[in-house]
N, C-alpha and C. Protein backbone atom coordinates (compact mmCIF):
# COMPACT_ATOMS: atom_id res chain seq x y z
N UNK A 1 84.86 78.19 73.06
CA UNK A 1 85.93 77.34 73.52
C UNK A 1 86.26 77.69 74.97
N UNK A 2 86.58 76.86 75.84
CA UNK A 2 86.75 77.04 77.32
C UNK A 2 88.08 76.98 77.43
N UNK A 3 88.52 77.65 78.60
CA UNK A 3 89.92 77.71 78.94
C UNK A 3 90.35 76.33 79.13
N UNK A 4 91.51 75.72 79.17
CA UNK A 4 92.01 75.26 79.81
C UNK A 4 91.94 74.51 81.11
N UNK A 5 91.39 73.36 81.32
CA UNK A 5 91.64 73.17 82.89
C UNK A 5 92.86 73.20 83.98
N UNK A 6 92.88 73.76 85.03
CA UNK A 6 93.77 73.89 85.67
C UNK A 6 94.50 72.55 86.55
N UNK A 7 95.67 72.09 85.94
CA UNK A 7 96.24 70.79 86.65
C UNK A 7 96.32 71.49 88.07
N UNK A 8 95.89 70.32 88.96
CA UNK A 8 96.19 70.23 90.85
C UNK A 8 97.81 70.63 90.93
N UNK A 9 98.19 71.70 91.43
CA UNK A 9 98.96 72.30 92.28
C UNK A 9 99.65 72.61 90.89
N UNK A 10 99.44 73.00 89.48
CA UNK A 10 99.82 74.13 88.54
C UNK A 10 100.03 75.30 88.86
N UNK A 11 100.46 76.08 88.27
CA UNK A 11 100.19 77.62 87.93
C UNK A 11 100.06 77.61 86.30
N UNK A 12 99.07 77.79 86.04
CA UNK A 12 98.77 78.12 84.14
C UNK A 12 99.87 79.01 83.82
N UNK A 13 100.36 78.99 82.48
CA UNK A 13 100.81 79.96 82.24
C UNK A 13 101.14 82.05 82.12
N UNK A 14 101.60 82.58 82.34
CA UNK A 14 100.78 83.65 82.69
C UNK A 14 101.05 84.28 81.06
N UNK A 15 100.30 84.04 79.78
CA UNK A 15 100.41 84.57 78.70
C UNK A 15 99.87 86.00 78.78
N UNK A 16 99.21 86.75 79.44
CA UNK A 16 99.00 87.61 79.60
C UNK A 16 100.38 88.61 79.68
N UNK A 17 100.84 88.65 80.65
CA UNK A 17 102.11 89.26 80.89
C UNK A 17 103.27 89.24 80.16
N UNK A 18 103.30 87.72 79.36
CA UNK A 18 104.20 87.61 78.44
C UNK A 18 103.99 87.93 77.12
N UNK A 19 103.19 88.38 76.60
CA UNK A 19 102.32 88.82 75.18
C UNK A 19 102.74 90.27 75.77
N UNK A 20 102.28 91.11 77.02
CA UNK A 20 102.55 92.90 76.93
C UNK A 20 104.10 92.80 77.08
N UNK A 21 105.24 91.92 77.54
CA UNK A 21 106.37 92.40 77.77
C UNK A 21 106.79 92.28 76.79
N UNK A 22 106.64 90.89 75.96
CA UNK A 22 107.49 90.53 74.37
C UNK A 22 106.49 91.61 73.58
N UNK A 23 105.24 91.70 73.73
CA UNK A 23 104.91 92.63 72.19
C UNK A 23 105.07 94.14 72.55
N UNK A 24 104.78 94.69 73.33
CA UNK A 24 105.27 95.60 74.50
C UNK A 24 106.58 96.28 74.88
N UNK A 25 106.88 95.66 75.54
CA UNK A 25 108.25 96.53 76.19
C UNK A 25 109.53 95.86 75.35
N UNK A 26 109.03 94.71 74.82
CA UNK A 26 110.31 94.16 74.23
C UNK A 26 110.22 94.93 72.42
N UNK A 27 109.22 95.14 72.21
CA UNK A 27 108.25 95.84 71.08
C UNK A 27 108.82 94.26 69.66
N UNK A 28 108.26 93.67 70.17
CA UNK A 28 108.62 92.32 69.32
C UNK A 28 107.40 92.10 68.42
N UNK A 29 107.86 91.69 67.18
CA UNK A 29 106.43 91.82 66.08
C UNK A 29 105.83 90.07 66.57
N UNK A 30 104.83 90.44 66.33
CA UNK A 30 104.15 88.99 66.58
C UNK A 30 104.39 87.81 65.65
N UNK A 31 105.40 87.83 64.81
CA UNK A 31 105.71 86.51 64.16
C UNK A 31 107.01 86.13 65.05
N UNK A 32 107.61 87.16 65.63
CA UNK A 32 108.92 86.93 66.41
C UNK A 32 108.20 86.51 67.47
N UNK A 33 107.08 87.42 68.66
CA UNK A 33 107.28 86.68 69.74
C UNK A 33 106.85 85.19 69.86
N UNK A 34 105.84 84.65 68.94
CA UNK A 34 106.01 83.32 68.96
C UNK A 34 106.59 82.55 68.64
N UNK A 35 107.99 83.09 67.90
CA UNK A 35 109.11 82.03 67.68
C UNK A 35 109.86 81.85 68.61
N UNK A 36 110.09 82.64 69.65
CA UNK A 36 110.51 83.37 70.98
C UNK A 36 110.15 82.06 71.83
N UNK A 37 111.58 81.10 72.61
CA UNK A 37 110.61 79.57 73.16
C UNK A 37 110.25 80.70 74.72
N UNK A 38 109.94 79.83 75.90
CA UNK A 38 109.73 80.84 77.30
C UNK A 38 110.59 80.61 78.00
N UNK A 39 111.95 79.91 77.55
CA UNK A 39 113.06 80.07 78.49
C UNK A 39 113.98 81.63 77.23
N UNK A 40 113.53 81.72 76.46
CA UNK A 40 114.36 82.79 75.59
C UNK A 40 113.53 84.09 76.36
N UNK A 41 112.01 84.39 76.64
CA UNK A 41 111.59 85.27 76.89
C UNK A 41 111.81 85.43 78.24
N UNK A 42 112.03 84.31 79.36
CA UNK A 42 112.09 84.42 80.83
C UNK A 42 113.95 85.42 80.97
N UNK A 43 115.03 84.83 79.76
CA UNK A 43 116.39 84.95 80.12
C UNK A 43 116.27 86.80 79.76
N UNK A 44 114.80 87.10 78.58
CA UNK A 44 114.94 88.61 78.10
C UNK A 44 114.32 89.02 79.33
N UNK A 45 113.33 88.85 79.89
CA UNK A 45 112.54 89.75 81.32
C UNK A 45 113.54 89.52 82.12
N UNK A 46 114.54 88.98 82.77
CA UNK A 46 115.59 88.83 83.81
C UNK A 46 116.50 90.07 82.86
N UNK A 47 117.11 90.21 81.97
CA UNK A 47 118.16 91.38 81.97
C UNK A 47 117.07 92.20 81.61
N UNK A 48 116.07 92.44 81.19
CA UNK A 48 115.62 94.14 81.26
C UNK A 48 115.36 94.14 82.87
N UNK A 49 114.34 93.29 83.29
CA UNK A 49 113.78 93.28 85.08
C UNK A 49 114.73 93.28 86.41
N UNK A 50 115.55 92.51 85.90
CA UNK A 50 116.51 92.35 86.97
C UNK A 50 116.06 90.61 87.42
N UNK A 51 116.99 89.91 88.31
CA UNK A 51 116.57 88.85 88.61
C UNK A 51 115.18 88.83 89.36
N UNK A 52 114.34 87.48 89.37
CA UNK A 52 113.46 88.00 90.04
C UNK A 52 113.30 87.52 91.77
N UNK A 53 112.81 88.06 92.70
CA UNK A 53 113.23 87.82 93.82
C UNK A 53 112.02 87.06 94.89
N UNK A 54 112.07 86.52 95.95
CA UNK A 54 111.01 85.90 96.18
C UNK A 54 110.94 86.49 97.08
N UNK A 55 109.21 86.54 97.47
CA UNK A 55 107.79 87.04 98.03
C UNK A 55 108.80 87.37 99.12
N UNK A 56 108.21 88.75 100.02
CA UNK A 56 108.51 88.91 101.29
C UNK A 56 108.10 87.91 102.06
N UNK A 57 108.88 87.20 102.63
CA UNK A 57 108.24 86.84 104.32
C UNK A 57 108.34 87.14 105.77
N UNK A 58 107.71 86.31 106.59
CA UNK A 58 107.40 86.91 107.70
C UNK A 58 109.00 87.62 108.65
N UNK A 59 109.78 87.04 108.27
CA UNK A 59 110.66 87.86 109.02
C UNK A 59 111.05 88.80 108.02
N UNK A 60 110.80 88.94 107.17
CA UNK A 60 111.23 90.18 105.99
C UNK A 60 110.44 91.68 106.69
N UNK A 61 108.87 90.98 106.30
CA UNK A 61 107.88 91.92 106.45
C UNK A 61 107.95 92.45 108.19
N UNK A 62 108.77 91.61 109.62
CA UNK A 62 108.85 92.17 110.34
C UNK A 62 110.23 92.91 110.84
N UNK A 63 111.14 92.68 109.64
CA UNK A 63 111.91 93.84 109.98
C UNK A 63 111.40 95.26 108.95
N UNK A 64 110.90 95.18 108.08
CA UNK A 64 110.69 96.33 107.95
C UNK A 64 110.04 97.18 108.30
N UNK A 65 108.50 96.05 109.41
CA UNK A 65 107.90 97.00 110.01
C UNK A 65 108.89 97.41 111.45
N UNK A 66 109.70 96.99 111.95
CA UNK A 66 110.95 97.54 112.82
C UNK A 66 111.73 98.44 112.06
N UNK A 67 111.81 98.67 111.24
CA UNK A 67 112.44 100.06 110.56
C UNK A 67 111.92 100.87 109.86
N UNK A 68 110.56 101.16 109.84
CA UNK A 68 110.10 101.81 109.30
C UNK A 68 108.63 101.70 110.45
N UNK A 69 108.11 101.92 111.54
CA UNK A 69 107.66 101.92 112.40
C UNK A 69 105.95 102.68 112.16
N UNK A 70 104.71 102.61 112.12
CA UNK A 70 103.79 103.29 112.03
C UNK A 70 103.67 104.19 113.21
N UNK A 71 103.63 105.60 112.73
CA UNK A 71 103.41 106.38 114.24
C UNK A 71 102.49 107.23 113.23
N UNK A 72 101.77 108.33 114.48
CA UNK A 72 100.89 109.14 114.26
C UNK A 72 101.59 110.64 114.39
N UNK A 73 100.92 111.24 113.34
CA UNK A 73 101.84 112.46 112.64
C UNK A 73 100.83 113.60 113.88
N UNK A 74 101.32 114.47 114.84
CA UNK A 74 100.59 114.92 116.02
C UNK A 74 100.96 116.37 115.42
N UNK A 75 99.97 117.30 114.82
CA UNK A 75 100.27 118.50 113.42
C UNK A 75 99.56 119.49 114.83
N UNK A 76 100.39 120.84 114.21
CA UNK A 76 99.61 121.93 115.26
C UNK A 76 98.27 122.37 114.58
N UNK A 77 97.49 122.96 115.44
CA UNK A 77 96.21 123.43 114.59
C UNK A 77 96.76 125.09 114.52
N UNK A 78 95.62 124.75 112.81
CA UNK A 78 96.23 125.58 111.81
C UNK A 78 95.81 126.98 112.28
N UNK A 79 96.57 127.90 111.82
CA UNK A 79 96.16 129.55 112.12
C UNK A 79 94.78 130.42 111.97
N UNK A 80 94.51 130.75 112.73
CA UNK A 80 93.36 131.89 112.47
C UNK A 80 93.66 132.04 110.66
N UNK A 81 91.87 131.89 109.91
CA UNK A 81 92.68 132.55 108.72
C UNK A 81 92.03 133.55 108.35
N UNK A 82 91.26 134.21 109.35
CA UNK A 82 90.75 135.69 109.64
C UNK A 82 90.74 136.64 110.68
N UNK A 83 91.51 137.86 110.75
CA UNK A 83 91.46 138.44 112.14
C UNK A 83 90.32 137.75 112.99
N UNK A 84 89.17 137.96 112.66
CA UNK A 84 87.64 137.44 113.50
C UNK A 84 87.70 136.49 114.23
N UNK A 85 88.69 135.12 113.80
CA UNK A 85 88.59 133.93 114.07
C UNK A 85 89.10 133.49 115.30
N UNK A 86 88.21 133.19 116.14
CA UNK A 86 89.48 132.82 117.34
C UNK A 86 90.47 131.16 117.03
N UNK A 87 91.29 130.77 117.61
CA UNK A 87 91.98 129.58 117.44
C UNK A 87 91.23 128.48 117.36
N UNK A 88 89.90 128.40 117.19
CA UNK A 88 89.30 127.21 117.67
C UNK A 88 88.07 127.16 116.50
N UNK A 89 88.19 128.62 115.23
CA UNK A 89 87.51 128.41 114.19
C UNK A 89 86.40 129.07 114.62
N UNK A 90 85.92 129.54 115.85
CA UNK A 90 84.89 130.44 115.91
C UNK A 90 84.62 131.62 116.13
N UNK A 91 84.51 132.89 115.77
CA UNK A 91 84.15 133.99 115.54
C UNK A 91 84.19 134.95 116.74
N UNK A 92 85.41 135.84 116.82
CA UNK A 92 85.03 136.43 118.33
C UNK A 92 83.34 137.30 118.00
């Protein structure tokens, strides 16, 4: 049997995710979670999950790269770790 075809500008359902949270985290026996309609299971993942929030965008993702900035971590080199050793790892 083949999946499902996908209607133009759908999103399929995501039963995947909703089968591990209701049988899963909700620990719901499988005669319950399919009595369970998907506005009863969407209202249970919102109070365990929290509401859900939408995708970062571009001014999201550029203030946080303004507050949280990529720099390069500039580390001392590490100690002789034998009298013998000069600072540079080679052997007087």
């Amino acid at each position: 049997m083949r999946p499902p075809a996908r209607r133009e500008g759908r999103t399929p359902f995501p039963w995947a995710e909703a089968m591990a949270f209701g049988l899963g985290r909700l620990a719901l026996c499988p005669r319950d979670f399919w009595r369970t309609t998907p506005r009863e299971l969407a209202a249970a993942m919102e109070a365990v999950l929290g509401p859900a929030r939408a995708p970062l965008d571009r001014a999201g993702l550029a203030a946080l790269m303004a507050r949280f900035p990529d720099t390069r971590r500039v580390t001392a080199p590490a100690p002789p770790t034998s009298p013998m050793e000069n600072d540079d790892g080679r052997h007087r």
